[in-house]
C-alpha atoms as a PDB file:
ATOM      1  CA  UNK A   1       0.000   0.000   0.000  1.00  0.00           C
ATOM      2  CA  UNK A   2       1.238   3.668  -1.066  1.00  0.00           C
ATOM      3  CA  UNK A   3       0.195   6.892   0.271  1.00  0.00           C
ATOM      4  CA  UNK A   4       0.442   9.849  -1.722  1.00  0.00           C
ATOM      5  CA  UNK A   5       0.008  13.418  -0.005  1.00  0.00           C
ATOM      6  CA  UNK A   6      -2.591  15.513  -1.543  1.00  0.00           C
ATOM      7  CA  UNK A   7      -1.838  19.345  -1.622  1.00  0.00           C
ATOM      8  CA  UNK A   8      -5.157  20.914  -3.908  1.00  0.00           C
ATOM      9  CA  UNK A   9      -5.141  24.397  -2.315  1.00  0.00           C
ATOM     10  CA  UNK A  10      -1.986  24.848  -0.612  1.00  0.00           C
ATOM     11  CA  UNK A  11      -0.329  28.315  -0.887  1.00  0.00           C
ATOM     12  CA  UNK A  12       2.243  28.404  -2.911  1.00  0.00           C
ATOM     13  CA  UNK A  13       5.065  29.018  -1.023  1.00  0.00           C
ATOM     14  CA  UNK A  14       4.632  25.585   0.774  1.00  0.00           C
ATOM     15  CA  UNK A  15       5.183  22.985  -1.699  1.00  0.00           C
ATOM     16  CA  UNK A  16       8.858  22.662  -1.655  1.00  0.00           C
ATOM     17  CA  UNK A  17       8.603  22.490   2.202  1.00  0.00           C
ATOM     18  CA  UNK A  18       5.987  20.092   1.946  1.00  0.00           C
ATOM     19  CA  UNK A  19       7.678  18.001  -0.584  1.00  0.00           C
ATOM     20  CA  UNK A  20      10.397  17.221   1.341  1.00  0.00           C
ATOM     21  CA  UNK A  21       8.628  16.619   4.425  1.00  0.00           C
ATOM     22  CA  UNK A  22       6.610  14.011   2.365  1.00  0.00           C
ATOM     23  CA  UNK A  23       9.802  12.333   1.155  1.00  0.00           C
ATOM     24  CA  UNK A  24      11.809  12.511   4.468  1.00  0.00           C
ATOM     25  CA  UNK A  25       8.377  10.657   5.997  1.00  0.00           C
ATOM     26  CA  UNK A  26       8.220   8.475   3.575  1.00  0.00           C
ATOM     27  CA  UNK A  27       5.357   8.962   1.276  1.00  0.00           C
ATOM     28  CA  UNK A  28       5.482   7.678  -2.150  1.00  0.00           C
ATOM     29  CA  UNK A  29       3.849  10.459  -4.507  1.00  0.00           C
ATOM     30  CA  UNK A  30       2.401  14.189  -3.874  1.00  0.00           C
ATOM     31  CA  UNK A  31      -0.576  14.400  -6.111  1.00  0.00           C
ATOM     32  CA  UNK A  32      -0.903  17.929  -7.759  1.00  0.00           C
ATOM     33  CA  UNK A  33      -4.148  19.189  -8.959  1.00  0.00           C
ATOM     34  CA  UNK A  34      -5.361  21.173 -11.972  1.00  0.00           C
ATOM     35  CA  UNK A  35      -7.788  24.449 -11.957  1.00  0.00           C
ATOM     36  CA  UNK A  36      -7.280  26.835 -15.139  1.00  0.00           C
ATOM     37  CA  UNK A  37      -9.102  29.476 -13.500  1.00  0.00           C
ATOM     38  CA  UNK A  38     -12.055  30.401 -11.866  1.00  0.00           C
ATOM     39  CA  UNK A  39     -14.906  31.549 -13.481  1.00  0.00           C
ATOM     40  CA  UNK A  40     -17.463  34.197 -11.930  1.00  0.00           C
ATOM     41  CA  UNK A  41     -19.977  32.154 -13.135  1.00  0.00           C
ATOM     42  CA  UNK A  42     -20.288  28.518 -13.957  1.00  0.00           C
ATOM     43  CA  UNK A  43     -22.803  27.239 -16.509  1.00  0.00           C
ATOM     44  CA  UNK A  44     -22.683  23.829 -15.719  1.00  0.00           C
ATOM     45  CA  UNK A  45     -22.711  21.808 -11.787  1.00  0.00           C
ATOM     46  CA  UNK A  46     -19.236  20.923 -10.703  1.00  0.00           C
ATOM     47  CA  UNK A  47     -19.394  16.741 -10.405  1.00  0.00           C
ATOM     48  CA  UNK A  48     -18.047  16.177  -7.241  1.00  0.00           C
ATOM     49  CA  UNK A  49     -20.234  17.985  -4.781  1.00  0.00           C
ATOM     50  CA  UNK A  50     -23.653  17.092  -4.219  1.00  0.00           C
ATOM     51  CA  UNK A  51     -25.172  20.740  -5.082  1.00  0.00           C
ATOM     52  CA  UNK A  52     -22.664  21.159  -7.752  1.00  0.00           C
ATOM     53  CA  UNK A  53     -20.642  24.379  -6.217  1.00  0.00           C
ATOM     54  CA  UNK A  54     -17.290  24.433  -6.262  1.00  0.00           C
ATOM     55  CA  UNK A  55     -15.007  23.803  -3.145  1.00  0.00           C
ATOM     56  CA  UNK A  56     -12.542  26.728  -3.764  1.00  0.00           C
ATOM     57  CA  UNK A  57     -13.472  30.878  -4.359  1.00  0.00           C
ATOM     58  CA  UNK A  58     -11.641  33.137  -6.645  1.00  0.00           C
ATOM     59  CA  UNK A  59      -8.548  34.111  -4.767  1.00  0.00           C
ATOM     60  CA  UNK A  60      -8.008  29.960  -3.964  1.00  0.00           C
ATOM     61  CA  UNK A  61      -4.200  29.324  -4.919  1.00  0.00           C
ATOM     62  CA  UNK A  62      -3.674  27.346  -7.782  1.00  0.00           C
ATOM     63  CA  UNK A  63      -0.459  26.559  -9.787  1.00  0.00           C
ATOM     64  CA  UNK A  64       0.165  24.915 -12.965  1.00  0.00           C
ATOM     65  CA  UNK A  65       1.323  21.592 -12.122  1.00  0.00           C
ATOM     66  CA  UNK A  66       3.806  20.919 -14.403  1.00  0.00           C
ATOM     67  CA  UNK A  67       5.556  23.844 -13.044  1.00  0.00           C
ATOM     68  CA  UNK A  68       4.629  22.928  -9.696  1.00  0.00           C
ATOM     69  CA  UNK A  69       6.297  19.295 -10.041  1.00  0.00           C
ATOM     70  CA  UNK A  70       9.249  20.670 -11.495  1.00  0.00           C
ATOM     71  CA  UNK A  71       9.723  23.073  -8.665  1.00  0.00           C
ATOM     72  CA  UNK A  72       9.391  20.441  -5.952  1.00  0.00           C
ATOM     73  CA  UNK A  73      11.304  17.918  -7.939  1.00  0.00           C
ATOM     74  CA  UNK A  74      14.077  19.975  -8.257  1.00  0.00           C
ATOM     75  CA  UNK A  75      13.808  20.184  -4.064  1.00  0.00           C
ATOM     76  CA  UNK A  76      13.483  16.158  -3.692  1.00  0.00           C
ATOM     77  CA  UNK A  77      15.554  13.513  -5.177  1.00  0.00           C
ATOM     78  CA  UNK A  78      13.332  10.414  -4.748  1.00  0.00           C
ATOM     79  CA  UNK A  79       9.011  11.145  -4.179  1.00  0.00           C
ATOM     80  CA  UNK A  80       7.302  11.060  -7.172  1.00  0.00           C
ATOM     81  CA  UNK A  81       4.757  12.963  -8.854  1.00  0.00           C
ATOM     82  CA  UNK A  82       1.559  12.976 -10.995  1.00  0.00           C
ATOM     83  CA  UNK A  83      -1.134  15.205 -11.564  1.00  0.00           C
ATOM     84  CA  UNK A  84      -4.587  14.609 -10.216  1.00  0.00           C
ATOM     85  CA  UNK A  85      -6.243  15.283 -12.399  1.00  0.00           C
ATOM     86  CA  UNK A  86      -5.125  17.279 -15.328  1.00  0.00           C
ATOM     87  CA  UNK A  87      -7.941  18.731 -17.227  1.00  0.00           C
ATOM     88  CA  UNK A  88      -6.328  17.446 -20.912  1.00  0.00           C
ATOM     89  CA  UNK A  89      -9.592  18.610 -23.345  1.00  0.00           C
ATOM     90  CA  UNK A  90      -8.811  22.080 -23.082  1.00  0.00           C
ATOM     91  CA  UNK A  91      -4.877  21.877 -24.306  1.00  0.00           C
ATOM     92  CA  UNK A  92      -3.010  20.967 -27.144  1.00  0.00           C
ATOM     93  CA  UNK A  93      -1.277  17.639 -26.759  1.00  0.00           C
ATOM     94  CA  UNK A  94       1.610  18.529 -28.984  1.00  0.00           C
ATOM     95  CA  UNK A  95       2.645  21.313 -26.503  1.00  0.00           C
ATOM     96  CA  UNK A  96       1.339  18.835 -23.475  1.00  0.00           C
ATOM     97  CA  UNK A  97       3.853  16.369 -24.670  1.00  0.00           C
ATOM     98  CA  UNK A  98       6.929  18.796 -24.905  1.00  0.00           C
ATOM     99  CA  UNK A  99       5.887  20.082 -21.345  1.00  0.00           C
ATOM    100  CA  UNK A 100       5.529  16.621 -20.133  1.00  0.00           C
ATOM    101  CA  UNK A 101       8.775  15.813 -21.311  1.00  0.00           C
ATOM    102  CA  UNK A 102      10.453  17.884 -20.199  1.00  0.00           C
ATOM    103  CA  UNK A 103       8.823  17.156 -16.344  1.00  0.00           C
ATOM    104  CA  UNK A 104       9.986  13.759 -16.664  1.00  0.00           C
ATOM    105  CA  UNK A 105      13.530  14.476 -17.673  1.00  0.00           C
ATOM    106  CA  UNK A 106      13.966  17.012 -14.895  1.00  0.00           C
ATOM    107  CA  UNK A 107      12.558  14.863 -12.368  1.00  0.00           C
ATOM    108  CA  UNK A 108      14.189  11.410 -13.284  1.00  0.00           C
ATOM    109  CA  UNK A 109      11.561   9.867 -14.520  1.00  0.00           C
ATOM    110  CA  UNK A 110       9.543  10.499 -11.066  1.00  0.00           C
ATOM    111  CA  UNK A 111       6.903  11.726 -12.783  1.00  0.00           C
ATOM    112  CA  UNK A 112       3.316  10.355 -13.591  1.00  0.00           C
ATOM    113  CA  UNK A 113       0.483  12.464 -16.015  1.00  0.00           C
ATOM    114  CA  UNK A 114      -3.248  11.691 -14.608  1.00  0.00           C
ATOM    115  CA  UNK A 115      -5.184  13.326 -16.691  1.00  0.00           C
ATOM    116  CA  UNK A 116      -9.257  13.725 -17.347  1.00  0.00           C
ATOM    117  CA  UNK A 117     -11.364  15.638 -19.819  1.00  0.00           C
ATOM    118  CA  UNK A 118     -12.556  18.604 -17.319  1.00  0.00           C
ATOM    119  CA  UNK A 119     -15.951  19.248 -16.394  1.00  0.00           C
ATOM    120  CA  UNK A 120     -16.291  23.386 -17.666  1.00  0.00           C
ATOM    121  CA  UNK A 121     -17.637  23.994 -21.065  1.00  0.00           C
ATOM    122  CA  UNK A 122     -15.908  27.345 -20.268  1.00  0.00           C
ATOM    123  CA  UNK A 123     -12.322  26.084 -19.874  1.00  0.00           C
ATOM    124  CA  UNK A 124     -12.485  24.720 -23.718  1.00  0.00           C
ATOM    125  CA  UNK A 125     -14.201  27.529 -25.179  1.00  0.00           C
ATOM    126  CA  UNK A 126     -12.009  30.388 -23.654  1.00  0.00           C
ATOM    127  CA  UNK A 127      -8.953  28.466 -24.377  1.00  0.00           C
ATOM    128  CA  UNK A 128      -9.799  27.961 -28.125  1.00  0.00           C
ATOM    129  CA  UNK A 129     -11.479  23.994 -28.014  1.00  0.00           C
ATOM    130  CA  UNK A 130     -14.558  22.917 -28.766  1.00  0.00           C
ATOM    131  CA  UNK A 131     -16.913  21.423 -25.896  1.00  0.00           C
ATOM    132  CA  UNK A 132     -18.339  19.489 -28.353  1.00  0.00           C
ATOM    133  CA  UNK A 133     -16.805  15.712 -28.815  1.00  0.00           C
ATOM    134  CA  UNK A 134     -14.574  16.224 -26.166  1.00  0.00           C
ATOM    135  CA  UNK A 135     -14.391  12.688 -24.977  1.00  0.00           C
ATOM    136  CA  UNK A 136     -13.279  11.541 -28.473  1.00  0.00           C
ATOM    137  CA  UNK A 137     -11.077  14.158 -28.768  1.00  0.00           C
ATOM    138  CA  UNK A 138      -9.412  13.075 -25.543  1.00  0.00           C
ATOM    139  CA  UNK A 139      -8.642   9.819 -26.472  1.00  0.00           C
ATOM    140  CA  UNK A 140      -6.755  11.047 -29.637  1.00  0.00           C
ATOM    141  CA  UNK A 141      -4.787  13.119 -27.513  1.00  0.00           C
ATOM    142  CA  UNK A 142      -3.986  10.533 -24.991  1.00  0.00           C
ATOM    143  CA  UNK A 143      -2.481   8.703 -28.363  1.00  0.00           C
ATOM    144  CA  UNK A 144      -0.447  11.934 -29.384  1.00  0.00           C
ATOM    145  CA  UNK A 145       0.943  12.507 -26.029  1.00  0.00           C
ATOM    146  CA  UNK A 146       2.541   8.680 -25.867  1.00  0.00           C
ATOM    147  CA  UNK A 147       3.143   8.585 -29.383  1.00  0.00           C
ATOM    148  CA  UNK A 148       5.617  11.597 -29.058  1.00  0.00           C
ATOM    149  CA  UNK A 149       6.717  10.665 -25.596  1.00  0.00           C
ATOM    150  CA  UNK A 150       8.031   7.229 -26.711  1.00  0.00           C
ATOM    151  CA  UNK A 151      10.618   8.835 -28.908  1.00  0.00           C
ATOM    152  CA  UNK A 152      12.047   9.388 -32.383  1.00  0.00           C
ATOM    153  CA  UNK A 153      10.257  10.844 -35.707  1.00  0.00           C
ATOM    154  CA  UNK A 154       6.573  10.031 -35.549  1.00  0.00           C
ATOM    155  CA  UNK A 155       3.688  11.104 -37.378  1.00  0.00           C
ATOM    156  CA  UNK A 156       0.239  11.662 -36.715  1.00  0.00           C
ATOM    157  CA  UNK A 157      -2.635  11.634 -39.002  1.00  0.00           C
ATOM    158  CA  UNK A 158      -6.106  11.625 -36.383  1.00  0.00           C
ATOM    159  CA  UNK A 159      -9.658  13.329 -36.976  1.00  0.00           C
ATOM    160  CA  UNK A 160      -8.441  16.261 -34.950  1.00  0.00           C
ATOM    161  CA  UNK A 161      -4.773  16.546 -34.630  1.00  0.00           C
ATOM    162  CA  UNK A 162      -2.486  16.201 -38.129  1.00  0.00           C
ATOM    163  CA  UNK A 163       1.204  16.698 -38.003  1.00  0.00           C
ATOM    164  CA  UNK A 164       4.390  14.885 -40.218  1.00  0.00           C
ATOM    165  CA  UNK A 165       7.274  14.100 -39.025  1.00  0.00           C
ATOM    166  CA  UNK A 166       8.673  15.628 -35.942  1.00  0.00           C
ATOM    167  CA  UNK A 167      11.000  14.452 -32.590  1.00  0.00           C
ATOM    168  CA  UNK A 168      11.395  16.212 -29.027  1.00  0.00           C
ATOM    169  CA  UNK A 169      14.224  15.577 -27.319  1.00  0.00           C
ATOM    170  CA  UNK A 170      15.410  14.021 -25.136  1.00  0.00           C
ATOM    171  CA  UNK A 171      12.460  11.976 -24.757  1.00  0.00           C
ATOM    172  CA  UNK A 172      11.996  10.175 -21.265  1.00  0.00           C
ATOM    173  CA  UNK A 173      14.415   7.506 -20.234  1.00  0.00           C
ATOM    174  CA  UNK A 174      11.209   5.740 -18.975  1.00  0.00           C
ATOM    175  CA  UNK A 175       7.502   5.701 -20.402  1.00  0.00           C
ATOM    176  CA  UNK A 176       5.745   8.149 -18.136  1.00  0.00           C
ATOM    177  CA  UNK A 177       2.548   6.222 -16.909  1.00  0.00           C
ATOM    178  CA  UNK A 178      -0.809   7.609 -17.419  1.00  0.00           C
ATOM    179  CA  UNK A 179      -3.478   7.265 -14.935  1.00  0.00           C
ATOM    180  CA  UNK A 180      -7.225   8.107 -16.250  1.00  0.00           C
ATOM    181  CA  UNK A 181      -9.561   9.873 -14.106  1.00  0.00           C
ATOM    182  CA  UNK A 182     -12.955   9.896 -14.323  1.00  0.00           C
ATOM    183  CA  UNK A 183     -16.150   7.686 -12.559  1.00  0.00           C
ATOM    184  CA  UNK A 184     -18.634   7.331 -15.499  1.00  0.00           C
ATOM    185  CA  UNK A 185     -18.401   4.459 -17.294  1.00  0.00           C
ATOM    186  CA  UNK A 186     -16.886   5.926 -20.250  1.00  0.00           C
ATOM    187  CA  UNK A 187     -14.091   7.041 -18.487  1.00  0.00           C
ATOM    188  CA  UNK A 188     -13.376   3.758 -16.745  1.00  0.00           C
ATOM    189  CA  UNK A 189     -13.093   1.741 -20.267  1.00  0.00           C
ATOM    190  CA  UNK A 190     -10.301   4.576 -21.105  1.00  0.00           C
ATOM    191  CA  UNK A 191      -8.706   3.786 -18.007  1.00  0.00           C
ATOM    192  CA  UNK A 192      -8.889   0.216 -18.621  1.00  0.00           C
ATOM    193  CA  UNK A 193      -7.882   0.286 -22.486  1.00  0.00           C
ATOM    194  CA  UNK A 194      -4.918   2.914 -22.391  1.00  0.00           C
ATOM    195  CA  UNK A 195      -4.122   3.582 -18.713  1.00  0.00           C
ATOM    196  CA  UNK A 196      -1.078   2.420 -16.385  1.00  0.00           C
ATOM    197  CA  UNK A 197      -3.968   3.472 -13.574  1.00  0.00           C
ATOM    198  CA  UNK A 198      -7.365   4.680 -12.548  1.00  0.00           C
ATOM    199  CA  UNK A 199      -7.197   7.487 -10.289  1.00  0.00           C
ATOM    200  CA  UNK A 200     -10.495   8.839  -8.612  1.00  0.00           C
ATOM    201  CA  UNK A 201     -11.981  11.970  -7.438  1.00  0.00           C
ATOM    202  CA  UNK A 202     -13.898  12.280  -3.684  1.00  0.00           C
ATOM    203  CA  UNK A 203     -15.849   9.026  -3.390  1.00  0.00           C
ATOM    204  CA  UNK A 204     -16.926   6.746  -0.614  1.00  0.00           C
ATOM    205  CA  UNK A 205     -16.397   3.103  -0.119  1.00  0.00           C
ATOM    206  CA  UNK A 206     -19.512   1.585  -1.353  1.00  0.00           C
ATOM    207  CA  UNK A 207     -19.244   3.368  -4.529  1.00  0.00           C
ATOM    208  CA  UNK A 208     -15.794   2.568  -4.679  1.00  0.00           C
ATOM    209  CA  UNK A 209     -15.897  -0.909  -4.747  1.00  0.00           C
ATOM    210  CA  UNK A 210     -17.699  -1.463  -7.691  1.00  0.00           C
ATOM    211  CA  UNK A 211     -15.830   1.162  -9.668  1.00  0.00           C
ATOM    212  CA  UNK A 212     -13.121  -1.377  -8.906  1.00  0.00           C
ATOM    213  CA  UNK A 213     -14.910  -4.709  -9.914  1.00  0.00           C
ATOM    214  CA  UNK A 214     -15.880  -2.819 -13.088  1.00  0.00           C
ATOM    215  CA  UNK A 215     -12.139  -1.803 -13.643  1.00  0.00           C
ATOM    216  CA  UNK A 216     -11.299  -5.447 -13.297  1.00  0.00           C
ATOM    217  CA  UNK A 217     -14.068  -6.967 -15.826  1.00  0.00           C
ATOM    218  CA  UNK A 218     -12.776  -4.183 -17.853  1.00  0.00           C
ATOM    219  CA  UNK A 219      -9.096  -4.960 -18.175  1.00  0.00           C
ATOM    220  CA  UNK A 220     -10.222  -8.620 -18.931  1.00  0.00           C
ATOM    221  CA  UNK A 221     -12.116  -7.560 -21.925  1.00  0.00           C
ATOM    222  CA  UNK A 222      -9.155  -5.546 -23.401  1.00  0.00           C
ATOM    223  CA  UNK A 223      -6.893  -8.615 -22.414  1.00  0.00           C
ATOM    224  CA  UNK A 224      -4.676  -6.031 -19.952  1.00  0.00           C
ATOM    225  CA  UNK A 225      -5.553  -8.649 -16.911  1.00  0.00           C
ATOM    226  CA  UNK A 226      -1.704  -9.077 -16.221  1.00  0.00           C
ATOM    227  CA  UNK A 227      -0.397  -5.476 -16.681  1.00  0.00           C
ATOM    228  CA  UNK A 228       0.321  -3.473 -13.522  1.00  0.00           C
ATOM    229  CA  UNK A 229      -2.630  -1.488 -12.961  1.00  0.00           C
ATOM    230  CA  UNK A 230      -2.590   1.336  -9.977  1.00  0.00           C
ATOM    231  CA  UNK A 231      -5.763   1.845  -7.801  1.00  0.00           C
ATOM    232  CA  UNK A 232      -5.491   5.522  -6.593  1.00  0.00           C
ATOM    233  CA  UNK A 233      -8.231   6.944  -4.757  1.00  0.00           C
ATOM    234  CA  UNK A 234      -9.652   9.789  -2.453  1.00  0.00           C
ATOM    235  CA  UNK A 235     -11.364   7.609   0.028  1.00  0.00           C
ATOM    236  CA  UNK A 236     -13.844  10.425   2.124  1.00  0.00           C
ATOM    237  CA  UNK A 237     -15.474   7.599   4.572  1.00  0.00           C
ATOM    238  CA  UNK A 238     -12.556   4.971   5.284  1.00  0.00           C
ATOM    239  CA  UNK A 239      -9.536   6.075   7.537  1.00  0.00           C
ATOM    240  CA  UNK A 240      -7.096   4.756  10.408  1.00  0.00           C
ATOM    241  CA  UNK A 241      -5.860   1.206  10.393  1.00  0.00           C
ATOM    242  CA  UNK A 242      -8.921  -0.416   9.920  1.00  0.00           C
ATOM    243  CA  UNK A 243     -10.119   1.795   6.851  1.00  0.00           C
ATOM    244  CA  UNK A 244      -6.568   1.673   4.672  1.00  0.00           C
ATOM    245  CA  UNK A 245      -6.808  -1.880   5.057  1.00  0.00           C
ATOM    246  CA  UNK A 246     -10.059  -2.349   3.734  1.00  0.00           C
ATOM    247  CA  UNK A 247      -8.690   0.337   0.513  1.00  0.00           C
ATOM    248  CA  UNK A 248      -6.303  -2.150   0.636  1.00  0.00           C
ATOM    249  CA  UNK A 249      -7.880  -5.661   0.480  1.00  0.00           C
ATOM    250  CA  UNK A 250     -10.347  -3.465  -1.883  1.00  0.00           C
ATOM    251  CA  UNK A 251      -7.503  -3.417  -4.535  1.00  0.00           C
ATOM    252  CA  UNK A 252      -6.377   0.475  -3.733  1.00  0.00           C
ATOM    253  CA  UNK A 253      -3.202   0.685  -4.380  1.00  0.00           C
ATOM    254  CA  UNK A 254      -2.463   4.279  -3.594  1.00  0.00           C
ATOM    255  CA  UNK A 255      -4.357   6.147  -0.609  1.00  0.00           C
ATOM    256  CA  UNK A 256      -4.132   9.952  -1.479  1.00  0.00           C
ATOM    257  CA  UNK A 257      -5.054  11.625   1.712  1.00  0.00           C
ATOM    258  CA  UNK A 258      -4.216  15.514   3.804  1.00  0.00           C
ATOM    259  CA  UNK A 259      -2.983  14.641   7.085  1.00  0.00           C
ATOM    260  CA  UNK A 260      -3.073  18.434   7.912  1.00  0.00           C
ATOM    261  CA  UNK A 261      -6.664  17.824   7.648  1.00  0.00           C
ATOM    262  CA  UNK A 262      -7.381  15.297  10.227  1.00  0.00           C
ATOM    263  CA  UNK A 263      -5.533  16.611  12.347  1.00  0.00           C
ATOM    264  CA  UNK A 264      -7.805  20.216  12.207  1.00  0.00           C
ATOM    265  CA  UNK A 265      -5.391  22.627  10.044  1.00  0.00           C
ATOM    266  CA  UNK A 266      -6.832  24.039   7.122  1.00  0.00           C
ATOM    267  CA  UNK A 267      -5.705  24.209   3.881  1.00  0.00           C
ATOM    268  CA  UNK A 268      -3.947  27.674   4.664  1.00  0.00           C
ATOM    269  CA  UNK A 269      -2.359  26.438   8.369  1.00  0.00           C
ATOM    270  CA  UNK A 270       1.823  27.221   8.206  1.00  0.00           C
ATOM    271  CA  UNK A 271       3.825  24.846   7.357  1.00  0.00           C
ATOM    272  CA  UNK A 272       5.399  23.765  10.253  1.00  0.00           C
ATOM    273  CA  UNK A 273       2.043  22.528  11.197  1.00  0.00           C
ATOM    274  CA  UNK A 274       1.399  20.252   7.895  1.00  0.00           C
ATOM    275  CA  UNK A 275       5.011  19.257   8.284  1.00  0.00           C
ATOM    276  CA  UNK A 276       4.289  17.993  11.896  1.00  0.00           C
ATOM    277  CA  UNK A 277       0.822  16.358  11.055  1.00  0.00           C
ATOM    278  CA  UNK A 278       3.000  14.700   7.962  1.00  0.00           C
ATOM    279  CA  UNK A 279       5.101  12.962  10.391  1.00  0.00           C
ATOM    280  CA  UNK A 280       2.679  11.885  12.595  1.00  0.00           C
ATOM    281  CA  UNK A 281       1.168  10.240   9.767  1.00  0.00           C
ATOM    282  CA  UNK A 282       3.944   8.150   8.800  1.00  0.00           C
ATOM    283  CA  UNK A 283       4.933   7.294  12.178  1.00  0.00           C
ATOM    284  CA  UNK A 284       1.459   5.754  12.672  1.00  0.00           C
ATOM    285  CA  UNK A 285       0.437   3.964   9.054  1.00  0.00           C
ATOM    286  CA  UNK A 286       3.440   4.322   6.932  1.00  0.00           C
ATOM    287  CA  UNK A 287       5.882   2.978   9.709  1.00  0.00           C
ATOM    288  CA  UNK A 288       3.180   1.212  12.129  1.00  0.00           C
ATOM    289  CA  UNK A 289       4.407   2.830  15.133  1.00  0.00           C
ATOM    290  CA  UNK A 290       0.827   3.482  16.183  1.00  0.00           C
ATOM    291  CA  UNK A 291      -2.075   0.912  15.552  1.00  0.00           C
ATOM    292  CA  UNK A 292      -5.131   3.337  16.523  1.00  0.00           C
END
């Protein structure tokens, strides 16, 4: 079982602290979040609340994160990274993929791209995409970015993305894995046909355990039974001991939780505080120095 730290609306100014708190602990990943920008109003619910607001206001910090795994890679030397998710239907994969790159070269290869389509119609339109046949549009993309991430000249000739030949340099040393977000069922057959991973957004147990079994029955029908496969999940009703082991004999592989959280901080609390409530974390489910 991993644990991955979770750091959606931290100020800015803590992630390189926080990073290498999280490695010195022992944590396996940091999973960085996505928001483009916040829009006065929104035309459509957000998915993962149950009125459909969003979680953060305007002045919420937010940083790219590519940028922001670069910065704390470039402060660690062994956690890893990966994006959680990264709203892909609103950029261009041929940038993405240079971007990408370049991550996973500066990081050693400690770098992992979870991406999803994004929920806004206004995050495609203002950035110049089409809401419109966005899941197909997705999956062509998620064929771009590992077509030019594997290397050497390639070509692409898709419905909506056309180039000849072209390399980037270096490429990664390592295929960077992809893990697919997303809980309709749509989005778990992507996960299951082109993904290293499924990697979820707030859910309980009960509705995580078939989201699971489906994954499974999935990966049989696309004959992908024996690849590794990561489980990574924002668990909101299982927690302590008892609960990671039931993530765990679920088939989660990787528990993304806030320790800052349960221990009463909020998201703007100093560091020193989130760097305390990391350790105490560790010491009691990483290490197993405390059973409660």
């Amino acid at each position: 079982m991993k644990f991955t730290v979770g750091v959606a609306m931290t100020p800015l100014d803590q992630l390189a602290g926080i990073a290498k708190a999280a490695e010195e602990c022992g944590f396996s990943s940091i999973a960085l979040p996505d928001s483009l920008f916040y829009m006065e109003e929104q035309t459509v619910d957000y998915p993962y609340t149950p009125d459909g607001s969003r979680m953060w206001t305007p002045d919420t910090p937010w940083v790219d994160p590519l940028i922001a795994a670069a910065a704390m890679g470039a402060a660690t030397s062994t956690i890893e990274f990966y994006t959680q998710v990264l709203k892909l239907g609103s950029r261009n994969p041929v940038l993405l993929a240079r971007q990408v790159g370049s991550v996973a070269n500066l990081t050693n290869n400690r770098f992992g791209l979870g991406v999803g389509i994004g929920w806004a119609p206004e995050e495609f339109e203002w950035c110049g995409v089409p809401y419109a046949r966005r899941g197909k549009r997705v999956d062509e993309m998620i064929d771009v970015l590992k077509l030019i991430l594997g290397g050497g000249m390639v070509e692409h000739h898709g419905e909506f993305y056309d180039f000849d030949r072209l390399q980037m340099s270096p490429a990664p040393s390592k295929p960077v894995p992809f893990y697919v977000g997303g809980h309709t069922d749509v989005a778990l057959r992507r996960a299951a046909r082109v993904g290293d991973g499924w990697t979820s957004a707030m859910i309980k147990f009960d509705d995580l355990v078939p989201v699971i079994d489906r994954l499974r029955s999935l990966r049989d029908e696309y004959g992908r039974s024996d690849t590794a496969f990561e489980i990574q999940t924002v668990c909101i009703d299982k927690f302590g001991s008892s609960g990671y082991s039931e993530l765990a004999d679920a088939g989660v592989t990787d528990i993304i939780v806030v320790p800052w959280i349960f221990d009463g901080h909020g998201f703007d609390s100093p560091l020193e505080a989130k760097q305390e409530s990391l350790r105490k974390f560790a010491d009691k489910f990483i290490h197993g120095k405390d059973t409660a």
